[in-house]
C-alpha atoms as a PDB file:
ATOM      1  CA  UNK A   1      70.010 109.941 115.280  1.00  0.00           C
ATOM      2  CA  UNK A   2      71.379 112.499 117.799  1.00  0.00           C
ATOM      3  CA  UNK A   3      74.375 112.615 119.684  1.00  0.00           C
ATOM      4  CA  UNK A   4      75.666 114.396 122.542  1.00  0.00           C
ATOM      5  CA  UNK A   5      79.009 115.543 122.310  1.00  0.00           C
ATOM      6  CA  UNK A   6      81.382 115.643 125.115  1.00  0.00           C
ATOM      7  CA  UNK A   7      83.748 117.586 123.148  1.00  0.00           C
ATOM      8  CA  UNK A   8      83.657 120.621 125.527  1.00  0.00           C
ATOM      9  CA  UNK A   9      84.485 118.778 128.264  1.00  0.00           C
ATOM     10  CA  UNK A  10      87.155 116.439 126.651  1.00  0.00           C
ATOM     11  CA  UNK A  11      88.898 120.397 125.049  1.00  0.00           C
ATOM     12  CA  UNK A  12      88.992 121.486 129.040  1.00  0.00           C
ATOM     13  CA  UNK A  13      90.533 118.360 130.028  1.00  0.00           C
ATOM     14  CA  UNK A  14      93.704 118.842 127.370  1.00  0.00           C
ATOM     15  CA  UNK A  15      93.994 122.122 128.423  1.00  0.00           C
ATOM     16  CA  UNK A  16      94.241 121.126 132.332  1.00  0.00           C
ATOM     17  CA  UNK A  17      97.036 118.975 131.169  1.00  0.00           C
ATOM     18  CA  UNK A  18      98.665 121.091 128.999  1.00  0.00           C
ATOM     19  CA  UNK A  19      98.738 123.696 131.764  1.00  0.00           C
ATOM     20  CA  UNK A  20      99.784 121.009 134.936  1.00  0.00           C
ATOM     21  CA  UNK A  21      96.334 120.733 136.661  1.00  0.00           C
ATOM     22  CA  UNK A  22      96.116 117.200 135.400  1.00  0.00           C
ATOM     23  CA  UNK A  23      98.726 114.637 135.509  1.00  0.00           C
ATOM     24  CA  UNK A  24      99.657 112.568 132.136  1.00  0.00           C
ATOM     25  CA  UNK A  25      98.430 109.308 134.617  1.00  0.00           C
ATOM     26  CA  UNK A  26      95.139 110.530 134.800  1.00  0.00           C
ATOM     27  CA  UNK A  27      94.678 111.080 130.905  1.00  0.00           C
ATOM     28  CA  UNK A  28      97.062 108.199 129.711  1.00  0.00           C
ATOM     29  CA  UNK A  29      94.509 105.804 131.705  1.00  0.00           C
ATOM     30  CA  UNK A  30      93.537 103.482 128.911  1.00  0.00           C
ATOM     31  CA  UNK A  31      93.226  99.831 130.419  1.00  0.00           C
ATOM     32  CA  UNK A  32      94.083  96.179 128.331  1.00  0.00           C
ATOM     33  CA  UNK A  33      90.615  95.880 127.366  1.00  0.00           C
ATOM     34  CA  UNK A  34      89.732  98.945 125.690  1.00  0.00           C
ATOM     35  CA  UNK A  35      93.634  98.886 124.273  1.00  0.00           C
ATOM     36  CA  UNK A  36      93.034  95.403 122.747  1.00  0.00           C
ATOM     37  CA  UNK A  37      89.077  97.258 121.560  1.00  0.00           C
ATOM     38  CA  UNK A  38      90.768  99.635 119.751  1.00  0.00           C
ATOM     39  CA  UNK A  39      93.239  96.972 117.963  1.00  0.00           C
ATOM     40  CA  UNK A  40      90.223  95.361 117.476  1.00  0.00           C
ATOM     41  CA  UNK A  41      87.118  96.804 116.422  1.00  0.00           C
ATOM     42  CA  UNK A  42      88.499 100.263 116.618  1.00  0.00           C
ATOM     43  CA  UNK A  43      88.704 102.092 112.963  1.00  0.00           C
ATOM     44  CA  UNK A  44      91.311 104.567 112.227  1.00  0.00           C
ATOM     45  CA  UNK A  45      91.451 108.403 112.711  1.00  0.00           C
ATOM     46  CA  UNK A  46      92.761 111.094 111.169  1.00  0.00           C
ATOM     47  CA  UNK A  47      93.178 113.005 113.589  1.00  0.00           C
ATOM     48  CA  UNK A  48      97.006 113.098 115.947  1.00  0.00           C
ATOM     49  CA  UNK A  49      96.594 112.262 119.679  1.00  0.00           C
ATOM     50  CA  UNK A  50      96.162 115.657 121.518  1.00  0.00           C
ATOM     51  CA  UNK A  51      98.779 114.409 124.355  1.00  0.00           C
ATOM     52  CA  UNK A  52     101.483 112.446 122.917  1.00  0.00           C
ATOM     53  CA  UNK A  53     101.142 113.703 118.839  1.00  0.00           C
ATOM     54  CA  UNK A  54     100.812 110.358 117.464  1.00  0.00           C
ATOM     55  CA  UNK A  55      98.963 109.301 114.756  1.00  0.00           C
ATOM     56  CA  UNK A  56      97.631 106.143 116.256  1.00  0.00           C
ATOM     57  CA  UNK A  57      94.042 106.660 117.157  1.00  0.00           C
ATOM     58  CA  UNK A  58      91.402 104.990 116.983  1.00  0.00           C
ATOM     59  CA  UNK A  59      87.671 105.057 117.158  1.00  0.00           C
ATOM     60  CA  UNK A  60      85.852 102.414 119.173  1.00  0.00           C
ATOM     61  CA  UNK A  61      82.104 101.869 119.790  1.00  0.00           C
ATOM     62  CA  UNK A  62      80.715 100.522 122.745  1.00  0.00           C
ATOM     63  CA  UNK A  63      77.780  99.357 123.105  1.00  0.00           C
ATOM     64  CA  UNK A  64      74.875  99.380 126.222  1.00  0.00           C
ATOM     65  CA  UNK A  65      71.377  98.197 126.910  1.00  0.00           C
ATOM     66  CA  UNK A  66      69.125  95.524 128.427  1.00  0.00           C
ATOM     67  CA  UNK A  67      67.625  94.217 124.875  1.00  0.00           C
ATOM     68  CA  UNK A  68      71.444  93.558 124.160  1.00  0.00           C
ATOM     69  CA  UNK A  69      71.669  90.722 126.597  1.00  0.00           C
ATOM     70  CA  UNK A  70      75.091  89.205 126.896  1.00  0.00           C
ATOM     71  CA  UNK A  71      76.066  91.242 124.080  1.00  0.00           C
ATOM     72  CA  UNK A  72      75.446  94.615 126.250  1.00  0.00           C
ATOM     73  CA  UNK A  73      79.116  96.602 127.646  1.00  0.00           C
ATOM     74  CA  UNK A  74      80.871  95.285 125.045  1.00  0.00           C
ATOM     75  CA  UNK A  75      82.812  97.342 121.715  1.00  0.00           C
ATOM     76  CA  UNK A  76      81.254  96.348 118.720  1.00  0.00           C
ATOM     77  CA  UNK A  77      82.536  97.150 114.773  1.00  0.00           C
ATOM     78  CA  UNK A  78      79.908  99.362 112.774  1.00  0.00           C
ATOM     79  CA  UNK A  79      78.544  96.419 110.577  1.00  0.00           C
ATOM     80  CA  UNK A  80      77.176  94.314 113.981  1.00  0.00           C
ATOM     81  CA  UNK A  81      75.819  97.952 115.215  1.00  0.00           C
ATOM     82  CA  UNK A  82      74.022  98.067 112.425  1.00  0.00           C
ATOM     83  CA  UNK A  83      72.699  94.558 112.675  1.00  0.00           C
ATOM     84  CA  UNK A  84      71.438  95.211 116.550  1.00  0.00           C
ATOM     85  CA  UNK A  85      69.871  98.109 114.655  1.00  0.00           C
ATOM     86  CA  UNK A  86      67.995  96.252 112.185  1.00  0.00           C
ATOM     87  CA  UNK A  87      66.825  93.727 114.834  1.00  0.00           C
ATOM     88  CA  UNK A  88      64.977  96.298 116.136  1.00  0.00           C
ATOM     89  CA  UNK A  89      67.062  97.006 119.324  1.00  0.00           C
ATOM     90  CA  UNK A  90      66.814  99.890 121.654  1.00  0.00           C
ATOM     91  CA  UNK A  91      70.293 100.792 122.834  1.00  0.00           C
ATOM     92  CA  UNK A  92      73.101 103.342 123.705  1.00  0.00           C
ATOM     93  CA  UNK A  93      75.946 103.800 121.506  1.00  0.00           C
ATOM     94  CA  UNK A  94      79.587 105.161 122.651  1.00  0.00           C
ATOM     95  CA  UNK A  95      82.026 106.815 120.963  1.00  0.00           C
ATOM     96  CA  UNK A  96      85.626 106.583 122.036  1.00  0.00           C
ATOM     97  CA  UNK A  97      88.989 107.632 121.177  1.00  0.00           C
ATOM     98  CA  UNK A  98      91.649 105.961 122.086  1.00  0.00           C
ATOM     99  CA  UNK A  99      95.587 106.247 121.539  1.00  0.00           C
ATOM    100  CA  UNK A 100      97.068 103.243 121.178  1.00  0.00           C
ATOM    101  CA  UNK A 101     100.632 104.536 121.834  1.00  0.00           C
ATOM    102  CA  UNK A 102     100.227 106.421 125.044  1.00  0.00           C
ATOM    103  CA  UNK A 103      96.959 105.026 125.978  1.00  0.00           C
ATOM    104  CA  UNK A 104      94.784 108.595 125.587  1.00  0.00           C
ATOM    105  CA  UNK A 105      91.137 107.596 125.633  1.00  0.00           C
ATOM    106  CA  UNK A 106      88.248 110.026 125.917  1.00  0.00           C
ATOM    107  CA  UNK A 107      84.055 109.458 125.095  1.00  0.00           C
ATOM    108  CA  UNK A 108      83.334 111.294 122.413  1.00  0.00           C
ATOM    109  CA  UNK A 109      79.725 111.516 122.379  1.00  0.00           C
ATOM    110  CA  UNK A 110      76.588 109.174 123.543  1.00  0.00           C
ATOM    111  CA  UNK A 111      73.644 108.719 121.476  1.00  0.00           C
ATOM    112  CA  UNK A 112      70.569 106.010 122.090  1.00  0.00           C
ATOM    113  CA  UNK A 113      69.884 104.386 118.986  1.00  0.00           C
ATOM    114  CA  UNK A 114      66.185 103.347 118.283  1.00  0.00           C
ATOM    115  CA  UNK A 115      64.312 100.941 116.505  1.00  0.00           C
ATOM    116  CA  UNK A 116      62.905 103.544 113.825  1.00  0.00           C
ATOM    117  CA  UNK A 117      66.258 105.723 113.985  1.00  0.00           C
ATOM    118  CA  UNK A 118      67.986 104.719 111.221  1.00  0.00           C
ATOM    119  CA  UNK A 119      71.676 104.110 112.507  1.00  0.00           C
ATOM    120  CA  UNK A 120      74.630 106.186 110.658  1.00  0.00           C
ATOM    121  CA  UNK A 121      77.783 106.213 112.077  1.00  0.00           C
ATOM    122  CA  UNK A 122      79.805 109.126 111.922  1.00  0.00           C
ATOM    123  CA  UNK A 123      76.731 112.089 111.415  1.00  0.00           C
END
């Protein structure tokens, strides 16, 4: 399954911030629903919050897509992504970070996943 990574884009936003072009409002900017995602169906990282240095990130999917239904815009753990998968469902798949300490949250990447793809989180 391909992604797109919006890893260039998220590495010039740090370095606005680090720098002063960007305010630390505009990149801590997580809201109560993607906070309470993260607590949620978010999974740990290993990696250290490039703004604040804590350890408390997280990785949340989100999913999108018509065949979702009522299901669609909504952050989903890897085990019911794979399910929507298996049903056969055409959708797109987000991949956040988010800080739960000084609410940092960036998309990752974007991939659509496909009936015939064969869903693997994390490749």
């Amino acid at each position: 399954m391909p992604w797109v990574s919006h890893r260039l884009s998220r590495a010039r936003l740090i370095q606005d911030y680090q720098v002063g072009l960007v305010s630390r409002e505009a990149v801590q900017d997580a809201d109560f629903l993607l906070l309470a995602a993260a607590d949620f169906h978010g999974y740990p990282s290993s990696a250290a919050c490039p703004i604040c240095g804590e350890k408390e990130m997280r990785t949340v999917y989100w999913v999108y897509g018509d065949e979702l239904k009522s299901r669609a815009g909504t952050a989903r753990s890897l085990e019911e992504i794979d399910a929507f998968a298996a049903e056969g469902l055409t959708f797109d798949l987000h991949e956040v970070e988010v800080c739960t300490s000084c609410k940092w949250n960036y998309l990752l990447r974007t991939s659509t996943v496909l009936p015939a793809s064969g869903f693997q989180p994390g490749v």
